[in-house]
C-alpha atoms as a PDB file:
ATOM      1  CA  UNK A   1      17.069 -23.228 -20.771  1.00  0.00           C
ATOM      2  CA  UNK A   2      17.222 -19.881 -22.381  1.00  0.00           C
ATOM      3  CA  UNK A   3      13.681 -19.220 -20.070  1.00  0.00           C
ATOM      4  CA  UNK A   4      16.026 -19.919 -17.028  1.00  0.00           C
ATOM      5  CA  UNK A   5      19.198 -17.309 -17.780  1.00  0.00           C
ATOM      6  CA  UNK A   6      16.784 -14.711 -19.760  1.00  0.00           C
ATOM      7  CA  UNK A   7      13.791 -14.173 -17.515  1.00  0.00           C
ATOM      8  CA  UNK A   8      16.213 -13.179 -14.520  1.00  0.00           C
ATOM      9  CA  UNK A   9      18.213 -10.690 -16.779  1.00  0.00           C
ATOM     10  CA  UNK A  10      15.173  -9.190 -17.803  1.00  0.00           C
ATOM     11  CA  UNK A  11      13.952  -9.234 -14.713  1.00  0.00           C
ATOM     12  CA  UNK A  12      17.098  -7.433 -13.087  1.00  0.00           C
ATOM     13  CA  UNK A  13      17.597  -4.952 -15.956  1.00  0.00           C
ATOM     14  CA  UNK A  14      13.816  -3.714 -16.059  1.00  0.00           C
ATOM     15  CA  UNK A  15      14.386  -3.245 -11.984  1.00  0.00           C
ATOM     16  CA  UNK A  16      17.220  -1.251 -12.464  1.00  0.00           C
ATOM     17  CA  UNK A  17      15.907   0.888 -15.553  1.00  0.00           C
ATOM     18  CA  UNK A  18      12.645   1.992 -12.794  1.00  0.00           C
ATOM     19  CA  UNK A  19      15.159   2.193 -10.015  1.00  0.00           C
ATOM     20  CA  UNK A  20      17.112   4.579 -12.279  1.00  0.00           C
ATOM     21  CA  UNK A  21      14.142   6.628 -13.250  1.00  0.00           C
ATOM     22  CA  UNK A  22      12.937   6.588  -9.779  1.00  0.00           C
ATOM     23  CA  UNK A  23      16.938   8.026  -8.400  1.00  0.00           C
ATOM     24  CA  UNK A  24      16.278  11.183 -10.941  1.00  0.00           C
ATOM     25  CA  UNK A  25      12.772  11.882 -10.543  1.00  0.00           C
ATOM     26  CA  UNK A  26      14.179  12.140  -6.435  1.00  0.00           C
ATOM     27  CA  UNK A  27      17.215  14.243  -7.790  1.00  0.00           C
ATOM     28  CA  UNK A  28      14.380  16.900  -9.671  1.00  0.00           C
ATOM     29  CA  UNK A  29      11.857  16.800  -6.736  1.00  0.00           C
ATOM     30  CA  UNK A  30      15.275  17.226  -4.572  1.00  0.00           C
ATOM     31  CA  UNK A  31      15.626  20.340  -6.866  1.00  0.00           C
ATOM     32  CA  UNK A  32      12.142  21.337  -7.242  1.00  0.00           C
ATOM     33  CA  UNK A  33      12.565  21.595  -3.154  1.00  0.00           C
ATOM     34  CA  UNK A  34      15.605  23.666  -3.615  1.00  0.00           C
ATOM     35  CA  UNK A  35      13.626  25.883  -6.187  1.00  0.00           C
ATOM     36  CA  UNK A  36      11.104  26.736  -3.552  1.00  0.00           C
ATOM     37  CA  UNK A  37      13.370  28.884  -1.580  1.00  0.00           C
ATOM     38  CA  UNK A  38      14.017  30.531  -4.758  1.00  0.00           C
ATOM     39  CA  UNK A  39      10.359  31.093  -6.638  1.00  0.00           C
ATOM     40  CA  UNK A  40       7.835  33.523  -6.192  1.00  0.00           C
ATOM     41  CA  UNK A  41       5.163  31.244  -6.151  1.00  0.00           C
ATOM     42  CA  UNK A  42       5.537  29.108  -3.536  1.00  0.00           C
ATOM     43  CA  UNK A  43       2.343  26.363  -3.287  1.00  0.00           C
ATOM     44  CA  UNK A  44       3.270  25.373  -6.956  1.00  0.00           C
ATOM     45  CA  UNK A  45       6.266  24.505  -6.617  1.00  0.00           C
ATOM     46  CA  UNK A  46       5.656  22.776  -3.164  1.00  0.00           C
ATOM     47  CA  UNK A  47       2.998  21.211  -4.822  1.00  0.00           C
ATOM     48  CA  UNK A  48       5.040  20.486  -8.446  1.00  0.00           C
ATOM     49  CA  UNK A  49       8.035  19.185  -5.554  1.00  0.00           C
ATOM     50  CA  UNK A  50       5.873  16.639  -3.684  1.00  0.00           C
ATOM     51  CA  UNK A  51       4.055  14.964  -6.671  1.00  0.00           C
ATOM     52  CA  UNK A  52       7.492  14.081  -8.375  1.00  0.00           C
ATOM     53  CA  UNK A  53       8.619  12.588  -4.811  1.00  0.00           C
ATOM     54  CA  UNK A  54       5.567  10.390  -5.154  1.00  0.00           C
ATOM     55  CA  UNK A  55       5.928   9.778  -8.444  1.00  0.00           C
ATOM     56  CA  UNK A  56       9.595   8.455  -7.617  1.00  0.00           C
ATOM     57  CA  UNK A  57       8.299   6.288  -4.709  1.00  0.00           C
ATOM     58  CA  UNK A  58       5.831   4.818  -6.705  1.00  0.00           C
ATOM     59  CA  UNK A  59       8.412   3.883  -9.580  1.00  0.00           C
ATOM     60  CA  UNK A  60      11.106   2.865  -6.653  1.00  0.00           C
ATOM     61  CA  UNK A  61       8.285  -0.029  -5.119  1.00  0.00           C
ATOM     62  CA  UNK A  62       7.400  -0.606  -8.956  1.00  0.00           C
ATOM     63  CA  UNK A  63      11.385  -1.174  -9.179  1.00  0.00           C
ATOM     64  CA  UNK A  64      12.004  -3.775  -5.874  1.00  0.00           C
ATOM     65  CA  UNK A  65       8.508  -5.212  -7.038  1.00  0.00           C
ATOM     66  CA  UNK A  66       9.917  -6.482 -10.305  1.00  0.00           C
ATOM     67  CA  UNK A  67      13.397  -7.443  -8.734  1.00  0.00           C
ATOM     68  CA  UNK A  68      11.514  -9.444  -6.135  1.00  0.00           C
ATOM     69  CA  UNK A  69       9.268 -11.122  -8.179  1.00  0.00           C
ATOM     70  CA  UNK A  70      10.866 -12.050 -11.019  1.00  0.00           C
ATOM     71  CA  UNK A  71      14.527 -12.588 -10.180  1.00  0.00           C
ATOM     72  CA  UNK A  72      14.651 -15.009  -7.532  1.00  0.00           C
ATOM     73  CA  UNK A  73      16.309 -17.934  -8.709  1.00  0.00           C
ATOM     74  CA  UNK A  74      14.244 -20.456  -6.294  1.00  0.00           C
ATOM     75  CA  UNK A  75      10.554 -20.080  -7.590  1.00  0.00           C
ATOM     76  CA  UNK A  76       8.766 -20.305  -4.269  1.00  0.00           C
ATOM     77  CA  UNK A  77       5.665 -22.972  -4.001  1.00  0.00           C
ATOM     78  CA  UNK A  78       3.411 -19.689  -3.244  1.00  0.00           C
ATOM     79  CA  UNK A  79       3.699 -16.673  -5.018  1.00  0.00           C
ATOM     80  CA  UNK A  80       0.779 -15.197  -4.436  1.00  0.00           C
ATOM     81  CA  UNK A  81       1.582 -13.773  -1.121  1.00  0.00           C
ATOM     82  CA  UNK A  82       4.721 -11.929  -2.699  1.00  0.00           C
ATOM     83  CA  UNK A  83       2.499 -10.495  -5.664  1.00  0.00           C
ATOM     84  CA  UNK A  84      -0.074  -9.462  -3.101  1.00  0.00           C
ATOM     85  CA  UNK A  85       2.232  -7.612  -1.168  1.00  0.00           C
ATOM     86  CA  UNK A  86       3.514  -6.299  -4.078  1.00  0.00           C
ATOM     87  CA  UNK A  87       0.606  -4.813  -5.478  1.00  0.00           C
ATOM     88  CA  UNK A  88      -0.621  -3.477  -2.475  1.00  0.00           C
ATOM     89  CA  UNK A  89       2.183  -1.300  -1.383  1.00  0.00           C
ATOM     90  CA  UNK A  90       2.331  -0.015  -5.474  1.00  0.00           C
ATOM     91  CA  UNK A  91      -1.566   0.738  -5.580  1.00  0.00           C
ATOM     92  CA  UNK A  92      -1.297   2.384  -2.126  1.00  0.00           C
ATOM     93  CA  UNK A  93       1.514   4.530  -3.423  1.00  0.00           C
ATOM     94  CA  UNK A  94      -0.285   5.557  -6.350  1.00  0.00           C
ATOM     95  CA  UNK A  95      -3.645   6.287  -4.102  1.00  0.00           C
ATOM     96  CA  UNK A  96      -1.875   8.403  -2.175  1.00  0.00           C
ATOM     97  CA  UNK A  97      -0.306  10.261  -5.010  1.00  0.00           C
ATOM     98  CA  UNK A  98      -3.956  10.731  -6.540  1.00  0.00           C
ATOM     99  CA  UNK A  99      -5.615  12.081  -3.676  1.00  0.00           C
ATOM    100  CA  UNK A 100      -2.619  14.490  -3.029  1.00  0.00           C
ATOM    101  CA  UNK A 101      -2.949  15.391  -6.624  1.00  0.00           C
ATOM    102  CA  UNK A 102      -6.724  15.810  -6.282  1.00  0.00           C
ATOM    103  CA  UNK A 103      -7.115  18.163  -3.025  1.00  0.00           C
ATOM    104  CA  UNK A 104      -4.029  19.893  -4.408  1.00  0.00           C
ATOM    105  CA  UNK A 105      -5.832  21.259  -7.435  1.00  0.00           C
ATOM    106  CA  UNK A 106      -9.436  21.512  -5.100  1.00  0.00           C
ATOM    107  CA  UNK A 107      -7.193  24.310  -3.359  1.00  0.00           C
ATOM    108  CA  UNK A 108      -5.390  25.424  -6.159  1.00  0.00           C
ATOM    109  CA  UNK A 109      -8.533  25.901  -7.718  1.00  0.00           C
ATOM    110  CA  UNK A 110     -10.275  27.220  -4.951  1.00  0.00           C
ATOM    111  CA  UNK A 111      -7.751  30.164  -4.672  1.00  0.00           C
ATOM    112  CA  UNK A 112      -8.365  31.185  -8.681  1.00  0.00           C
ATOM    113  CA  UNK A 113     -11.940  31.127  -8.530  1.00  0.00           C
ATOM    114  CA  UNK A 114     -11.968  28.568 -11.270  1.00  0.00           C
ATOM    115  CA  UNK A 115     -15.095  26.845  -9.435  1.00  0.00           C
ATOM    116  CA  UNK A 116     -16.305  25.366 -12.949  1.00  0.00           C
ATOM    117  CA  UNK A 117     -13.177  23.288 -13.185  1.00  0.00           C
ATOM    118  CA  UNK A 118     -13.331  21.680  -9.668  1.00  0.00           C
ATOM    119  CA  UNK A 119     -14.869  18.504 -12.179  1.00  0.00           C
ATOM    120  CA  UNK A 120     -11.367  17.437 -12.940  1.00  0.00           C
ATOM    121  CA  UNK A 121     -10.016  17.368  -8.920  1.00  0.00           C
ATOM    122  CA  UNK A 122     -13.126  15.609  -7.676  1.00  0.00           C
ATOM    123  CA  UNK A 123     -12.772  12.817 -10.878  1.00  0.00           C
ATOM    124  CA  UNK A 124      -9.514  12.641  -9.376  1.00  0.00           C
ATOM    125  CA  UNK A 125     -10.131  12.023  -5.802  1.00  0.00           C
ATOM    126  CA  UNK A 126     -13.335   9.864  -6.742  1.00  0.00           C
ATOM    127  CA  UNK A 127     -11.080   7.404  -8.386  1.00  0.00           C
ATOM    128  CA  UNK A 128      -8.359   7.319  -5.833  1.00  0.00           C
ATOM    129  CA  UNK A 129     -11.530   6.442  -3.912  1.00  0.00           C
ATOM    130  CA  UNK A 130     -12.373   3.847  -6.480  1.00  0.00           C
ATOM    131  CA  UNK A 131      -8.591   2.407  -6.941  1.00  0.00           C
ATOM    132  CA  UNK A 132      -8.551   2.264  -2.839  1.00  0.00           C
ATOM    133  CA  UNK A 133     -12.306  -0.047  -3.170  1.00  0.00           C
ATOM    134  CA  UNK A 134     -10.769  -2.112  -5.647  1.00  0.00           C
ATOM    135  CA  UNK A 135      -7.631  -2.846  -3.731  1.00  0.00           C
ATOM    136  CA  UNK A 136      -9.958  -3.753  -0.696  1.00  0.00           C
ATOM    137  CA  UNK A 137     -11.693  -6.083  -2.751  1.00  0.00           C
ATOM    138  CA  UNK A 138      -8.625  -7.831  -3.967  1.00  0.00           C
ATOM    139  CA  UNK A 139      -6.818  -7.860  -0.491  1.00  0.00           C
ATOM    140  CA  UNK A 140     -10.478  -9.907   0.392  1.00  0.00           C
ATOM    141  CA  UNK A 141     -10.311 -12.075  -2.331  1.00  0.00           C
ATOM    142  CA  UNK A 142      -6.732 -13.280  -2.241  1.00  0.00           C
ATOM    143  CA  UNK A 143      -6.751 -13.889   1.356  1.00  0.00           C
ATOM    144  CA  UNK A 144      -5.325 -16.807   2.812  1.00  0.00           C
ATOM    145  CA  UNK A 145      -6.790 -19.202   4.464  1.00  0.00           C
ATOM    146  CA  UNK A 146      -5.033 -18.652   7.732  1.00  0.00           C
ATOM    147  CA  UNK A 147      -4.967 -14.685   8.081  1.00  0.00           C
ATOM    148  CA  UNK A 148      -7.150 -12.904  10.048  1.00  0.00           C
ATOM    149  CA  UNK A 149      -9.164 -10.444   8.635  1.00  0.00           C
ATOM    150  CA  UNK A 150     -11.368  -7.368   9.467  1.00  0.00           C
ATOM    151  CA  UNK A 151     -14.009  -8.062   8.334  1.00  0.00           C
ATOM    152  CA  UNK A 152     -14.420 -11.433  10.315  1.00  0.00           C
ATOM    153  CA  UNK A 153     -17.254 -10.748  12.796  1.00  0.00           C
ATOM    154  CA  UNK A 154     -16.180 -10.120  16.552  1.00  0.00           C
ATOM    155  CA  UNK A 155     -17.609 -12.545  18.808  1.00  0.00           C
ATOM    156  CA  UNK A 156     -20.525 -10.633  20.354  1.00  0.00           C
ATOM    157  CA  UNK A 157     -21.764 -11.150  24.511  1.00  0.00           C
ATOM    158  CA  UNK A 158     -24.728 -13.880  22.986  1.00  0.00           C
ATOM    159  CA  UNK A 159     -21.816 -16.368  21.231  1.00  0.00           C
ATOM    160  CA  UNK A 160     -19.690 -16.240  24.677  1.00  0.00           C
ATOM    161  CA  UNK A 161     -22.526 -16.714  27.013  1.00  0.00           C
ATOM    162  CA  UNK A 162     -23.636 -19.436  24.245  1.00  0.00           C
ATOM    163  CA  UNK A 163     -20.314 -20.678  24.591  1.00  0.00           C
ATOM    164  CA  UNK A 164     -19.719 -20.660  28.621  1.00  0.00           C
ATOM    165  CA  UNK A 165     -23.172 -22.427  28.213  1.00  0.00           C
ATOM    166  CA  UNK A 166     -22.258 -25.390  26.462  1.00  0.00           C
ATOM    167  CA  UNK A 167     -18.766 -25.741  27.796  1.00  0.00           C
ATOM    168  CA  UNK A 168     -17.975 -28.700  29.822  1.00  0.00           C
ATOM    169  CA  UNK A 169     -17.727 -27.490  33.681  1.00  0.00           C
ATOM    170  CA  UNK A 170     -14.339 -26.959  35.576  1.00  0.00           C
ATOM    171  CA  UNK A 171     -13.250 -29.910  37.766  1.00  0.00           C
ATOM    172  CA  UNK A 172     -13.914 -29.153  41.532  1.00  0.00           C
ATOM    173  CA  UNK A 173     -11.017 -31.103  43.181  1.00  0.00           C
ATOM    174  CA  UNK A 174     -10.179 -30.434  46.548  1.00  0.00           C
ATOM    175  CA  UNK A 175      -6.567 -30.197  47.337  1.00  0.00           C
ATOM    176  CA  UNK A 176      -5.325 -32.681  49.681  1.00  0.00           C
ATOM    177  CA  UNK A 177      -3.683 -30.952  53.156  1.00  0.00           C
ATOM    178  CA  UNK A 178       0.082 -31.316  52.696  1.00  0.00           C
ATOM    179  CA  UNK A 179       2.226 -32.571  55.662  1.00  0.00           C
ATOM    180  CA  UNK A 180       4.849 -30.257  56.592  1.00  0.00           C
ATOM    181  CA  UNK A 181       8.056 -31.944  58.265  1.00  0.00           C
END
């Protein structure tokens, strides 16, 4: 009983906490924007303006995905498609917000001939290239068995003609003359 009443209030209060955080890390990259009119050095705090924005979308999806999941009062027979969708639009998120991060500081770099320190940008982007494998993988593992997938092989000229082969011929009926009045 106290499982039933405490797991949706949990549920619904860590939502709101991320959806909180998420509303004022938009508010600072809202005001990180405003600062660029403002500063001298203009591709940091571009750069400083966009990662908080995708910081906050990542912690806004992290926000819905807990509400969604956890607070329903009906537990659905299948919850896997909810947690797959779930984690897929949170990993994408955070994929995107690595390889942003990653060819931000490649340029950055670039630009203050600090070519000795392009290790850390390329870990970066290598594992946003990892974290985007991995989430492949899992969206192939956990896939239903009635979606259609990409990776399913097309059916190639051979299997139609194959096909057409083996199929049972059309009728040939004749139609009979119809008698106009």
């Amino acid at each position: 009983m106290l499982e039933t009443y405490l797991k949706p209030l949990l549920a619904r209060a860590l939502a709101l906490l991320f959806l909180a955080f998420s509303l004022v890390l938009g508010g600072l990259a809202v005001y990180d924007i405003h600062l660029l009119f403002t500063s001298e050095d203009l591709i940091t705090t571009l750069i400083r303006s966009i990662n908080t924005a995708f910081i906050a979308l990542a912690t806004f999806e992290l926000g819905v995905g807990i509400g969604k999941e956890y607070s329903a009062k009906h537990e659905p027979e299948n919850i896997f498609p909810v947690v797959r969708r779930t984690i897929t639009r949170f990993v994408g998120v955070v994929t995107i917000a690595l390889s942003l991060e990653g060819l931000v500081m490649v340029i950055k770099y670039s630009q203050m001939d600090l070519a000795g320190n392009l290790y850390y940008p390329v870990a970066i982007i290598l594992s946003a290239a990892f974290l985007l494998l991995a989430l492949g993988v899992f969206i192939r593992l956990t896939e239903a068995e009635g979606e259609t997938s990409l990776a399913k092989p097309r059916e190639t000229a051979e299997t139609q003609a194959d096909a057409a082969r083996t199929a049972p011929p059309p009728e040939t009926r004749t139609a009979a003359p119809t008698q106009r009045r």
